[in-house]
C-alpha atoms as a PDB file:
ATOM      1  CA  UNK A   1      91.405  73.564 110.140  1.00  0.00           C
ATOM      2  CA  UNK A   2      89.984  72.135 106.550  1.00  0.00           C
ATOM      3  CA  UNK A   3      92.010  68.977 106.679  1.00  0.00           C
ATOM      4  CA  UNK A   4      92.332  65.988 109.421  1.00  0.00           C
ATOM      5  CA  UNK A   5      93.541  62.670 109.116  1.00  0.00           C
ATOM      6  CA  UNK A   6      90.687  60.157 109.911  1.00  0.00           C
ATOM      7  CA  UNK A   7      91.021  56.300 111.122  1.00  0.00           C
ATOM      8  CA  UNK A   8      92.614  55.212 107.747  1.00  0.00           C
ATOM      9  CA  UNK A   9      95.313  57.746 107.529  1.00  0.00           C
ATOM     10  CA  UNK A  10      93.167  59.407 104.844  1.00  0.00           C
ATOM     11  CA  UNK A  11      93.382  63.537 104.829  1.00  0.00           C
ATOM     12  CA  UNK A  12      89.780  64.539 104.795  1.00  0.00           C
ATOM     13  CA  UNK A  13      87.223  67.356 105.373  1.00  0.00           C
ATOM     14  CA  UNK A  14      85.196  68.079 108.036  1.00  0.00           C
ATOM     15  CA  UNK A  15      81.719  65.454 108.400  1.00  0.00           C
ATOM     16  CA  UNK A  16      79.831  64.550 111.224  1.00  0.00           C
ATOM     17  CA  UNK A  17      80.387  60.854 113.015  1.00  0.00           C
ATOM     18  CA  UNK A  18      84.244  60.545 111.306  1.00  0.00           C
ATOM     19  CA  UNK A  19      87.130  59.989 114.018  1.00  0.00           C
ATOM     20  CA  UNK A  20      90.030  62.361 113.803  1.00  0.00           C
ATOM     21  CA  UNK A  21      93.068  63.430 114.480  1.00  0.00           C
ATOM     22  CA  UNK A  22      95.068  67.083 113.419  1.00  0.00           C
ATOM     23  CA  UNK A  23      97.901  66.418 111.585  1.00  0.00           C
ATOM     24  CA  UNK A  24     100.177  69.058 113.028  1.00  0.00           C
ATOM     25  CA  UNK A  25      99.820  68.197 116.548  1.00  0.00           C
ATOM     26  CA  UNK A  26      97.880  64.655 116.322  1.00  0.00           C
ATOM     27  CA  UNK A  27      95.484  65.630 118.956  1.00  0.00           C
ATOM     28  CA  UNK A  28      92.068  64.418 118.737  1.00  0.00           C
ATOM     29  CA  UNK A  29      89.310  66.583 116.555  1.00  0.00           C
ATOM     30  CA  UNK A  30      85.877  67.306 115.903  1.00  0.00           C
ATOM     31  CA  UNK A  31      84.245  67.751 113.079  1.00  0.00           C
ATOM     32  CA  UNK A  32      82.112  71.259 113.364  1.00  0.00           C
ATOM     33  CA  UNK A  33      79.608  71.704 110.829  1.00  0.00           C
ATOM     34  CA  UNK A  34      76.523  74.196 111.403  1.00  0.00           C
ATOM     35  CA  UNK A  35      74.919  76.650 109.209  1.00  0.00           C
ATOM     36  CA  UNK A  36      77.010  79.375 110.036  1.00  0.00           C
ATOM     37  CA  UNK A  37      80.912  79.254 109.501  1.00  0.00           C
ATOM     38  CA  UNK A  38      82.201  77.361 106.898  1.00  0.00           C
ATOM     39  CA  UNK A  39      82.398  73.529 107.932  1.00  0.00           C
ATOM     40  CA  UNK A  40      85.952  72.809 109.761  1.00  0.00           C
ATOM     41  CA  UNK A  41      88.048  70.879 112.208  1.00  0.00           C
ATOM     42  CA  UNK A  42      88.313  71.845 115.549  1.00  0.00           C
ATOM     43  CA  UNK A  43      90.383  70.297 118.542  1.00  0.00           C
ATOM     44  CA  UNK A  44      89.117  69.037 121.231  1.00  0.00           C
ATOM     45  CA  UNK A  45      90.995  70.672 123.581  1.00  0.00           C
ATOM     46  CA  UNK A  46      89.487  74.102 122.093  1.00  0.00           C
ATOM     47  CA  UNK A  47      93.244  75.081 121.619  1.00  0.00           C
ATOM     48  CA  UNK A  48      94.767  75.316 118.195  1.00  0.00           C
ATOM     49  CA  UNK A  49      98.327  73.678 118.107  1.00  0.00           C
ATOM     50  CA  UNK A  50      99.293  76.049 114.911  1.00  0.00           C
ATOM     51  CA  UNK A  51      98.747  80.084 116.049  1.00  0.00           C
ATOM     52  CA  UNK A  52      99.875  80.668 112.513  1.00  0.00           C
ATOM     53  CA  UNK A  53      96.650  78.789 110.603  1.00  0.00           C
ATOM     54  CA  UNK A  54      94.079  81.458 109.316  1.00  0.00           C
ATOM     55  CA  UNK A  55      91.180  80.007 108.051  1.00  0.00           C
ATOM     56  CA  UNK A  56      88.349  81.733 105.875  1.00  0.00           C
ATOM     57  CA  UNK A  57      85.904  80.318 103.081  1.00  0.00           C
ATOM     58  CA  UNK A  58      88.806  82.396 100.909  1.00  0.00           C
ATOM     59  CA  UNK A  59      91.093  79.700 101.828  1.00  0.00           C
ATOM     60  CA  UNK A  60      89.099  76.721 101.070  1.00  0.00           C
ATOM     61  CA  UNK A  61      88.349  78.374  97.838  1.00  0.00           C
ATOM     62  CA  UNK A  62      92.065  78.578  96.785  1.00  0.00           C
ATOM     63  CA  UNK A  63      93.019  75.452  97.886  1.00  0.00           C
ATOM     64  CA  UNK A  64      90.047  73.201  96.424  1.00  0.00           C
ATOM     65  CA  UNK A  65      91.796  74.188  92.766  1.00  0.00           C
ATOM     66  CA  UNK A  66      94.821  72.184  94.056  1.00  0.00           C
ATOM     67  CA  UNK A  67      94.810  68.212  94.468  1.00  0.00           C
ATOM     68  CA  UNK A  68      94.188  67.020  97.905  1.00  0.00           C
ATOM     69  CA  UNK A  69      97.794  65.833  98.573  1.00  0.00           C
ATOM     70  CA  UNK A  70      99.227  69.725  98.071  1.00  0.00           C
ATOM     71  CA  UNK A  71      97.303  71.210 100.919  1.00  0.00           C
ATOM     72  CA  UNK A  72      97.660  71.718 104.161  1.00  0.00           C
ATOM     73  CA  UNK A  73     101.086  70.167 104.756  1.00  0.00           C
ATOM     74  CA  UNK A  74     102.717  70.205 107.698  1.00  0.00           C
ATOM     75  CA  UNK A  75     106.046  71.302 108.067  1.00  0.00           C
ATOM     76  CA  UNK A  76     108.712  70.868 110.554  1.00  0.00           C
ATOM     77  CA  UNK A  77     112.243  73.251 111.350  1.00  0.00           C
ATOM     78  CA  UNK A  78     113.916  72.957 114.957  1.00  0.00           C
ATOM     79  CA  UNK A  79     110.869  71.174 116.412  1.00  0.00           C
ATOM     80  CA  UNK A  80     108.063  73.266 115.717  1.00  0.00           C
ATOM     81  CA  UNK A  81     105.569  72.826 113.010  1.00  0.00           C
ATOM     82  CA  UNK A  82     103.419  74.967 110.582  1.00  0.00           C
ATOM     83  CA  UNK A  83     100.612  73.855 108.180  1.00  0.00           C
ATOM     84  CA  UNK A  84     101.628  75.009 104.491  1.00  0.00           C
ATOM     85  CA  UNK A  85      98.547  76.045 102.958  1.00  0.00           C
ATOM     86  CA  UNK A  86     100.051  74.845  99.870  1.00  0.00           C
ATOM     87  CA  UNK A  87     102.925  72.389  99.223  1.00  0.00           C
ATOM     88  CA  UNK A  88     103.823  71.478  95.616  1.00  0.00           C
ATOM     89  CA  UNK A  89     107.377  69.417  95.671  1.00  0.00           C
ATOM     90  CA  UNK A  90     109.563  72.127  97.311  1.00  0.00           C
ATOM     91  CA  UNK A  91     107.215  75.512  96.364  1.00  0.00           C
ATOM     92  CA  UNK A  92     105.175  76.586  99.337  1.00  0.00           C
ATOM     93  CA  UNK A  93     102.153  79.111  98.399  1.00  0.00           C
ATOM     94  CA  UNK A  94     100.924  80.860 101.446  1.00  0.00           C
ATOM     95  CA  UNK A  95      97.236  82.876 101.135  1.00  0.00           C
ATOM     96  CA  UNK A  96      96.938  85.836 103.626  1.00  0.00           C
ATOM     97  CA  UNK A  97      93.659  87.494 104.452  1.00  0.00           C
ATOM     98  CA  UNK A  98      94.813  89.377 107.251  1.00  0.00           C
ATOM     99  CA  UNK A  99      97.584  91.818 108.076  1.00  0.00           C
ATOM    100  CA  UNK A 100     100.669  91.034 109.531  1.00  0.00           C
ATOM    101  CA  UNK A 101     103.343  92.940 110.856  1.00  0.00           C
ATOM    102  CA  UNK A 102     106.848  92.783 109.360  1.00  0.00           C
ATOM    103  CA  UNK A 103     108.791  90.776 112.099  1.00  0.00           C
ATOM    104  CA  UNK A 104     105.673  87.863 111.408  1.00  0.00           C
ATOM    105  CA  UNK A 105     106.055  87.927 107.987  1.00  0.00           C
ATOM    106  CA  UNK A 106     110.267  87.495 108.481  1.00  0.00           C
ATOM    107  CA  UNK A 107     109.149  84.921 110.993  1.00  0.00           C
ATOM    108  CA  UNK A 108     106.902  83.102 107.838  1.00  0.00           C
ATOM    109  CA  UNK A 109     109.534  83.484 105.517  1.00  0.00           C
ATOM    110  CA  UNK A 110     112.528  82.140 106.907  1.00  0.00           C
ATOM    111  CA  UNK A 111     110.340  78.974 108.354  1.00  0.00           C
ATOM    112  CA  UNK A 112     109.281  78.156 104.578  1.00  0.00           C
ATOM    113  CA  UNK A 113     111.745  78.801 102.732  1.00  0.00           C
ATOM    114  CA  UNK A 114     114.756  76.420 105.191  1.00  0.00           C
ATOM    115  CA  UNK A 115     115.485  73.165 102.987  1.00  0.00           C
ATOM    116  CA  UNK A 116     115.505  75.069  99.939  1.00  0.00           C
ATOM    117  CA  UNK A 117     111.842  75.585  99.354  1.00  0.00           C
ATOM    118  CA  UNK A 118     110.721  78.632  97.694  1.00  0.00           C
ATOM    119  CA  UNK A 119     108.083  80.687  98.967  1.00  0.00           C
ATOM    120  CA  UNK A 120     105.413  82.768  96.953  1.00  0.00           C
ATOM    121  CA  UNK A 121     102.672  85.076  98.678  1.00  0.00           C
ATOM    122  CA  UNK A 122      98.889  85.252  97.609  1.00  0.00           C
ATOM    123  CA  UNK A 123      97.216  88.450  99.185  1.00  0.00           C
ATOM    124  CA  UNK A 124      92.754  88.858  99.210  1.00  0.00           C
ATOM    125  CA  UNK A 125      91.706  91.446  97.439  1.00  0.00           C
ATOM    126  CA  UNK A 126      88.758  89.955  96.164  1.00  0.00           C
ATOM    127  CA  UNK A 127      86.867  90.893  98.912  1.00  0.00           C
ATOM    128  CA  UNK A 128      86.318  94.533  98.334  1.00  0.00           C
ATOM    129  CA  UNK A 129      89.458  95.622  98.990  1.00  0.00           C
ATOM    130  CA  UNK A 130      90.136  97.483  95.549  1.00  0.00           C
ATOM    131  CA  UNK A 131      88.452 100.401  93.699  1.00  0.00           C
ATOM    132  CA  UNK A 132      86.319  98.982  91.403  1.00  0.00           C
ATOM    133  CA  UNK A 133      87.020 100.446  88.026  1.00  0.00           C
ATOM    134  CA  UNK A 134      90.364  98.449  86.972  1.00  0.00           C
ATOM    135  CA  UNK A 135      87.379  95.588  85.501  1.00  0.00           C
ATOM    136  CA  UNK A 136      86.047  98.495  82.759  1.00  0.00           C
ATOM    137  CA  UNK A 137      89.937  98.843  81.542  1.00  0.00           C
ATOM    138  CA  UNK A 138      89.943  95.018  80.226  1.00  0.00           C
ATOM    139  CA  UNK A 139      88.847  94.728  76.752  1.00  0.00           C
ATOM    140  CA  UNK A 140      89.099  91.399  74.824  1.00  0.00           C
ATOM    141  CA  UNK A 141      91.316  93.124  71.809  1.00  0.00           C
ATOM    142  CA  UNK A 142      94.280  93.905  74.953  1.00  0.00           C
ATOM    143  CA  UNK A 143      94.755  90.912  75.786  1.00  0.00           C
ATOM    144  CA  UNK A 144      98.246  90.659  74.873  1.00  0.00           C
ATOM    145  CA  UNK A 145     101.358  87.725  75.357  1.00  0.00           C
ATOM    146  CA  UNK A 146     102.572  87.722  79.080  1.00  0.00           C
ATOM    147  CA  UNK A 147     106.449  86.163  79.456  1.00  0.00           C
ATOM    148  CA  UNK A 148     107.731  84.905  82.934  1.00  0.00           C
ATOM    149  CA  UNK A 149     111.230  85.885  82.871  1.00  0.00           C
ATOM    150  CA  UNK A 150     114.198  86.560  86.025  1.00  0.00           C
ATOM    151  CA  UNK A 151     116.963  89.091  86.482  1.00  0.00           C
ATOM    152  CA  UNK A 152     118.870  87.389  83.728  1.00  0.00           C
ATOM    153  CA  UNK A 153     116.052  88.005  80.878  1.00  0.00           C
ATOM    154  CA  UNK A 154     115.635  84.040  81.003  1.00  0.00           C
ATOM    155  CA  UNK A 155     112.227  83.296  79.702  1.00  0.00           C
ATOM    156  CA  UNK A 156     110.118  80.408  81.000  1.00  0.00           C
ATOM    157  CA  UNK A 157     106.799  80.294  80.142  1.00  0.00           C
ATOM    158  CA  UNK A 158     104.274  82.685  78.142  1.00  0.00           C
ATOM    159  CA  UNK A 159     100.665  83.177  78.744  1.00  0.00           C
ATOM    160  CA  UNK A 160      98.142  85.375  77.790  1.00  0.00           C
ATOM    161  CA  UNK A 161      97.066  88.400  79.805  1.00  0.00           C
ATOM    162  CA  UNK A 162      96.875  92.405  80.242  1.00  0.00           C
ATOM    163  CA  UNK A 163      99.490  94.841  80.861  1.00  0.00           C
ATOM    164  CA  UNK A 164      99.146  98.119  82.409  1.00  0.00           C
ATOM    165  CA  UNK A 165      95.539  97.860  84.215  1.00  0.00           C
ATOM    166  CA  UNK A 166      95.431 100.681  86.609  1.00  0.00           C
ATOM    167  CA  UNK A 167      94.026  99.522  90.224  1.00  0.00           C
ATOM    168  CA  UNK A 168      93.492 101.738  93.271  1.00  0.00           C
ATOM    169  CA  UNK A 169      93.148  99.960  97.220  1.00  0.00           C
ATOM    170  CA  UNK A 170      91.653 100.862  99.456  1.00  0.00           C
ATOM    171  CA  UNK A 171      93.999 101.610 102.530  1.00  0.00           C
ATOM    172  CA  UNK A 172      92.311 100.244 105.281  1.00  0.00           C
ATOM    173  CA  UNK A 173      91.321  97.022 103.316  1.00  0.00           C
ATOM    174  CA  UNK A 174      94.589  95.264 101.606  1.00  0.00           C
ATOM    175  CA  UNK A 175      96.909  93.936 104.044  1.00  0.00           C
ATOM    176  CA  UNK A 176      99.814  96.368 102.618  1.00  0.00           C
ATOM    177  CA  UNK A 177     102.402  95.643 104.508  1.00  0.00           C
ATOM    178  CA  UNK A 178     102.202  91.884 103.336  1.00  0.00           C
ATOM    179  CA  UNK A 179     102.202  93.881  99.795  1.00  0.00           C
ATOM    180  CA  UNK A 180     105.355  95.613 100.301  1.00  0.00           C
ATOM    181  CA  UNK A 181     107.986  94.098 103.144  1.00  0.00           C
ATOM    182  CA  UNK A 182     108.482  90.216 101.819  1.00  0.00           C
ATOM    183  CA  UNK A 183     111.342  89.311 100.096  1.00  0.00           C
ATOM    184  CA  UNK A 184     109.592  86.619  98.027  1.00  0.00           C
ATOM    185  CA  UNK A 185     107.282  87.327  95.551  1.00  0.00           C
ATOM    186  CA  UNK A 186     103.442  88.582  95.966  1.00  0.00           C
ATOM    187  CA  UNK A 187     100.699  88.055  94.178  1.00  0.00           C
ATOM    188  CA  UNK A 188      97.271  89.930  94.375  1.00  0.00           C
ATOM    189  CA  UNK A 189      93.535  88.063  94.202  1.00  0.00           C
ATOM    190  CA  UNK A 190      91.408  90.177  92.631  1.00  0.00           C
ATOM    191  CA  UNK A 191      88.951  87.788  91.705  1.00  0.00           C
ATOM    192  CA  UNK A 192      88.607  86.306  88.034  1.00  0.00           C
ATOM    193  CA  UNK A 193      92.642  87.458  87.853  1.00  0.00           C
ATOM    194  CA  UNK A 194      95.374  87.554  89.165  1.00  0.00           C
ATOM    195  CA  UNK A 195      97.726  90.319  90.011  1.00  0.00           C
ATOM    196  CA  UNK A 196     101.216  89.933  89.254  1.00  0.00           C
ATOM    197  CA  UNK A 197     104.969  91.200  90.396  1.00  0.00           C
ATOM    198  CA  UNK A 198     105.502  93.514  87.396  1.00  0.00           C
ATOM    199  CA  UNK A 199     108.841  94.804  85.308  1.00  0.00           C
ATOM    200  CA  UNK A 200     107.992  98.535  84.334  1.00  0.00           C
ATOM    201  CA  UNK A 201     110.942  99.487  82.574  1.00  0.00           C
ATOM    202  CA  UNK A 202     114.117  97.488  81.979  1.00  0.00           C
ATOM    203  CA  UNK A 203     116.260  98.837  84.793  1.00  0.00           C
ATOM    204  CA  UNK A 204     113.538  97.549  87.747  1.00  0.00           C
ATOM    205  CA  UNK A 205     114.264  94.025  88.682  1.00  0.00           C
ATOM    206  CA  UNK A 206     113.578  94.247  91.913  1.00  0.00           C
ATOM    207  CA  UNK A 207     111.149  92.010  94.020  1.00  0.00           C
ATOM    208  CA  UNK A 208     108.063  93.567  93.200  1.00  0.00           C
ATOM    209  CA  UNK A 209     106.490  96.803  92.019  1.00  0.00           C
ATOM    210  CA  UNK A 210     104.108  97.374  94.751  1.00  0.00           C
ATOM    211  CA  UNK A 211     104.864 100.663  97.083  1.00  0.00           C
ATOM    212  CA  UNK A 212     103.696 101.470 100.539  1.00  0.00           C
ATOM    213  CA  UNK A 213     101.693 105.118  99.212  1.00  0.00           C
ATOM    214  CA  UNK A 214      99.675 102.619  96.903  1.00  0.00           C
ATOM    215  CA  UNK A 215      95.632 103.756  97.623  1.00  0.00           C
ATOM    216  CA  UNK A 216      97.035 106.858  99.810  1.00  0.00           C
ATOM    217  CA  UNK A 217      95.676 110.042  98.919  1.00  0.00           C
ATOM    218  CA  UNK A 218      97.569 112.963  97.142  1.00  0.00           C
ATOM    219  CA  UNK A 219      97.411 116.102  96.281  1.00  0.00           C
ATOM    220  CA  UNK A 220      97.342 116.222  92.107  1.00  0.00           C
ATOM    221  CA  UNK A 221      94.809 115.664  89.430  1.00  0.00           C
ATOM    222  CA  UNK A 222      94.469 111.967  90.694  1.00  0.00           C
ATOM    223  CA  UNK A 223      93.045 111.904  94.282  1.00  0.00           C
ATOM    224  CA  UNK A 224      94.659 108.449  94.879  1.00  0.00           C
ATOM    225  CA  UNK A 225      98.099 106.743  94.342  1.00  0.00           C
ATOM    226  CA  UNK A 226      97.267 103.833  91.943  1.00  0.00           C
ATOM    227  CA  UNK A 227      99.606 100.821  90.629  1.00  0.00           C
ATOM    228  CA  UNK A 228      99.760  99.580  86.993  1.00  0.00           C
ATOM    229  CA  UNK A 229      99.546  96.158  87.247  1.00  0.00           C
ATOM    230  CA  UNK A 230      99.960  92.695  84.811  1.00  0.00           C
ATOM    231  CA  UNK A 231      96.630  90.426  85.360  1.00  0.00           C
ATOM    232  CA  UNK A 232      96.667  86.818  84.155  1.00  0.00           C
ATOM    233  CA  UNK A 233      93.606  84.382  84.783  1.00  0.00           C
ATOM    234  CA  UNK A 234      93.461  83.319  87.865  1.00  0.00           C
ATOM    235  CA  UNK A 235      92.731  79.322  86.416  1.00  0.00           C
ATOM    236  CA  UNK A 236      95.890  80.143  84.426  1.00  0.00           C
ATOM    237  CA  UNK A 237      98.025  80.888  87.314  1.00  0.00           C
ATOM    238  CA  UNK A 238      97.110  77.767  89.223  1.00  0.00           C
ATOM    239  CA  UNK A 239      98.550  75.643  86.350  1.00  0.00           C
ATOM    240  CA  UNK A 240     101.598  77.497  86.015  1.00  0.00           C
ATOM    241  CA  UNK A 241     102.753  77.569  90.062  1.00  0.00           C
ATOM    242  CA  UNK A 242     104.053  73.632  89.560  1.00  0.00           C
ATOM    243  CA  UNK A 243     105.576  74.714  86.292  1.00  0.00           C
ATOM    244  CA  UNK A 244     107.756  76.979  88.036  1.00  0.00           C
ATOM    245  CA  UNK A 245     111.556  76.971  88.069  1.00  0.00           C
ATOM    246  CA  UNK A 246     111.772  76.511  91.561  1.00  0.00           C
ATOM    247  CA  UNK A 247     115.082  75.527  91.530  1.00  0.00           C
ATOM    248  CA  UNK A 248     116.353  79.174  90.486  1.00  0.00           C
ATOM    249  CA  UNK A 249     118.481  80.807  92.222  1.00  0.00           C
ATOM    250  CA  UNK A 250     116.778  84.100  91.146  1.00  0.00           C
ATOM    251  CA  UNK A 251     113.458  82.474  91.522  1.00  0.00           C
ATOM    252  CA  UNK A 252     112.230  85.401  94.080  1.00  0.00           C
ATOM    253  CA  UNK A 253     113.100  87.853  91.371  1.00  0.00           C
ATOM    254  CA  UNK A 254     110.608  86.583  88.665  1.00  0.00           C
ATOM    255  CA  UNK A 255     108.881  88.672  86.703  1.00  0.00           C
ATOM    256  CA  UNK A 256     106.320  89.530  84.380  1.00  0.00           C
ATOM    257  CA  UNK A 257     106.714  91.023  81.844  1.00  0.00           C
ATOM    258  CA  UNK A 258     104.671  91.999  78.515  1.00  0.00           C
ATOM    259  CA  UNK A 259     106.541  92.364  74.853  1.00  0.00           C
ATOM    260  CA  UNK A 260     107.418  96.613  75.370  1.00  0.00           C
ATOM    261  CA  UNK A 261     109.299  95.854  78.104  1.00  0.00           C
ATOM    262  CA  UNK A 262     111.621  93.075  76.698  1.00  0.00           C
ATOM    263  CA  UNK A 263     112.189  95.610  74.254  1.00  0.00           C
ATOM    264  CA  UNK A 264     113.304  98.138  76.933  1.00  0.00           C
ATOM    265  CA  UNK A 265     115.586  95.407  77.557  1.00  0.00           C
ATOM    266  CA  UNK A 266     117.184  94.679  74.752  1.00  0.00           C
ATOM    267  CA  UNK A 267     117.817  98.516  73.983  1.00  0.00           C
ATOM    268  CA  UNK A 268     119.621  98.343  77.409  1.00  0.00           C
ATOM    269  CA  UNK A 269     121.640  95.530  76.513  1.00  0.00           C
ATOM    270  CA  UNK A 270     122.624  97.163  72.922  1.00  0.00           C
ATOM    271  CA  UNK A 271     123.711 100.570  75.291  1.00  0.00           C
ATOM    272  CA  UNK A 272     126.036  98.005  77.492  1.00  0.00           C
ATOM    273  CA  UNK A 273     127.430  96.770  74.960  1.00  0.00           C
ATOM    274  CA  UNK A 274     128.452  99.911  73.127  1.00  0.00           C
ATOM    275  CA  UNK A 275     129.464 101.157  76.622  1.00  0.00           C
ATOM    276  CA  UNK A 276     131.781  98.157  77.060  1.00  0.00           C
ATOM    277  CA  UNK A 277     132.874  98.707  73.266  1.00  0.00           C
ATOM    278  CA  UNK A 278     133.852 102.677  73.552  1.00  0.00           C
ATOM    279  CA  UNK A 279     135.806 101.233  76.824  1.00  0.00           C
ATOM    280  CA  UNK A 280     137.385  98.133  74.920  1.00  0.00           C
ATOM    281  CA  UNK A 281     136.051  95.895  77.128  1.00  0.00           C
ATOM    282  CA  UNK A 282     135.407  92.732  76.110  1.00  0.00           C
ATOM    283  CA  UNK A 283     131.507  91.626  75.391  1.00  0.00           C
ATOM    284  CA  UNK A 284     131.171  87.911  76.975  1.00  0.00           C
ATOM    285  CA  UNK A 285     129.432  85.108  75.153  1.00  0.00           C
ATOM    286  CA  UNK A 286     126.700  84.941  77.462  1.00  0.00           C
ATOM    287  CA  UNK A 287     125.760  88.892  76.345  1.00  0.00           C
ATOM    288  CA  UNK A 288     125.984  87.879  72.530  1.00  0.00           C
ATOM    289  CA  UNK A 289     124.173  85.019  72.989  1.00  0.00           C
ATOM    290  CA  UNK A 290     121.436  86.804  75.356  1.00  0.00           C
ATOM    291  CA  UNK A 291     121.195  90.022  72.346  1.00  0.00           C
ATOM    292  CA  UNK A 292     120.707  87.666  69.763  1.00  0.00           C
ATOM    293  CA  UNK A 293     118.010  85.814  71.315  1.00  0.00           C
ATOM    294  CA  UNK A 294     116.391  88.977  72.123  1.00  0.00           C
ATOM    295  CA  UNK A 295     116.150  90.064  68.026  1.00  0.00           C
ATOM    296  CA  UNK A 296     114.997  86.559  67.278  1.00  0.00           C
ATOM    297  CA  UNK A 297     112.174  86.466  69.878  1.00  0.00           C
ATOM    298  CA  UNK A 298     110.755  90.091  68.713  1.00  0.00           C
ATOM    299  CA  UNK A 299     111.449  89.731  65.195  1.00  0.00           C
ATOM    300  CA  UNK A 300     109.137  86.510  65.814  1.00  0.00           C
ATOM    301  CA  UNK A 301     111.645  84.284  64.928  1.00  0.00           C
ATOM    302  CA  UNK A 302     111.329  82.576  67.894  1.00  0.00           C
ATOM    303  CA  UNK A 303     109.230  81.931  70.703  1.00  0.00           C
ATOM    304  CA  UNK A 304     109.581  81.986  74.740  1.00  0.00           C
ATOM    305  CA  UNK A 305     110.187  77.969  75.452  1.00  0.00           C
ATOM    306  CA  UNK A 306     108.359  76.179  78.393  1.00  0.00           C
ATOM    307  CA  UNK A 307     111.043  75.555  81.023  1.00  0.00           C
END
């Protein structure tokens, strides 16, 4: 582990001479710190208490852009305990370097998210795991307004980011089926950026984009399956994840989204509305109110308000 608590209660990381103890299990710890592996905690007993914890200088990277006090968190449900790699009031962000088969990522899920905490996933694909390729495709004059919006065509934030960046993985790299079995959303590390849960077209507001043939090989023009993806900054991302309306009850279905596809949007909204018209049914407030705000915010009327 990264994190023990030391004689004053204090959580710190690994040194040589400090007393500890782990946090999850309060056994006794020792602080390992060679030239080799990256500098950690390990128990005494040689047995870690936590068979979930995965720990790679990936890890300590992510979690040294978060204050102290949001990592590592232990948990508790029904007696057993699990370090949160990251804990921000009730949002738990989870970074997987490894595979993991779908009942253990059910297993994860329904752990973190009991006593209404949401759950987001953070996948490595930083570490060669990708075609390279997708970096030549971002050019300064693309960068382009990014909303985070859910089912409902709520907007919450806006930053600034590309749309439509074509990356390939490699199959035997990214853990995939982390990718494409949770029912929270996923994000992709692909460095600099981050990869996003992305809207294509109005009518897909499902969980994610992702698919299991992504990086599989096919028989066409293009030897390889590939994903379009929305990429943000990867500092911008950090600052956003305690921004987020966590207390949503379409929280695991939020998306990003650039400017065509709210457009896509609002032409299907229009076509509902005549459809409910021809059929003289009667057009709530809620779908006036949601249509108008639509022509305001690409007329530029408006813009997408901080939650």
């Amino acid at each position: 582990m990264f994190y023990a608590i030391d004689e004053l209660g204090n959580k710190v990381l690994p040194k040589p001479n400090i007393k500890a103890t782990c946090p999850c299990c309060n056994g006794k710890v020792i602080a390992k710190c060679g030239k080799i592996k990256v500098h950690h905690w390990s128990h005494k007993s040689l047995i870690e208490c936590d068979q979930w914890y995965e720990m790679t200088a990936w890890h300590l990277e992510w979690q040294s852009l978060f204050p102290l006090e949001f990592r590592e968190v232990v948990l508790q449900k029904d007696g057993i305990k699990h370090r949160a790699d990251i804990k921000i009031n009730n949002l738990i962000v989870e970074f997987q370097h490894s595979n993991l088969s779908v009942e253990e990522i059910k297993q994860r899920e329904v752990f973190y998210t009991s006593n209404n905490s949401k759950l987001i996933w953070v996948v490595n694909a930083s570490n060669n795991c990708v075609h390279s390729g997708w970096e030549n495709q971002l050019r300064e004059q693309d960068e382009q307004p990014i909303y985070v919006v859910d089912m409902d065509s709520n907007i919450y934030f806006e930053l600034v980011g590309y749309s439509q960046i074509s990356v390939i993985r490699k199959t035997l790299s990214l853990p995939i089926s982390i990718v494409v079995n949770p029912d929270v959303p996923v994000f992709i590390d692909l460095g600099e950026y981050v990869a996003c849960p992305v809207e294509k077209g109005y009518y897909d507001i499902e969980r994610t984009s992702y698919n299991d043939f992504w990086g599989r090989k096919r028989n066409s023009d293009k030897p390889y399956y590939d994903e379009s993806l929305i990429l943000v900054r990867k500092k911008d991302f950090v600052e956003l994840l305690p921004k987020l309306p966590t207390n949503l009850d379409t929280f695991n279905s939020l998306k990003f989204c650039d400017k065509y596809t709210f457009s896509k949007r609002e032409e299907h909204l229009k076509k509902q509305q005549m459809y409910n018209q021809s059929n003289n049914k009667p057009i709530s407030k809620d779908e006036k109110i949601k249509t108008q705000a639509f022509f305001d915010l690409l007329s530029g009327k408006i813009t997408p308000l901080n939650y």
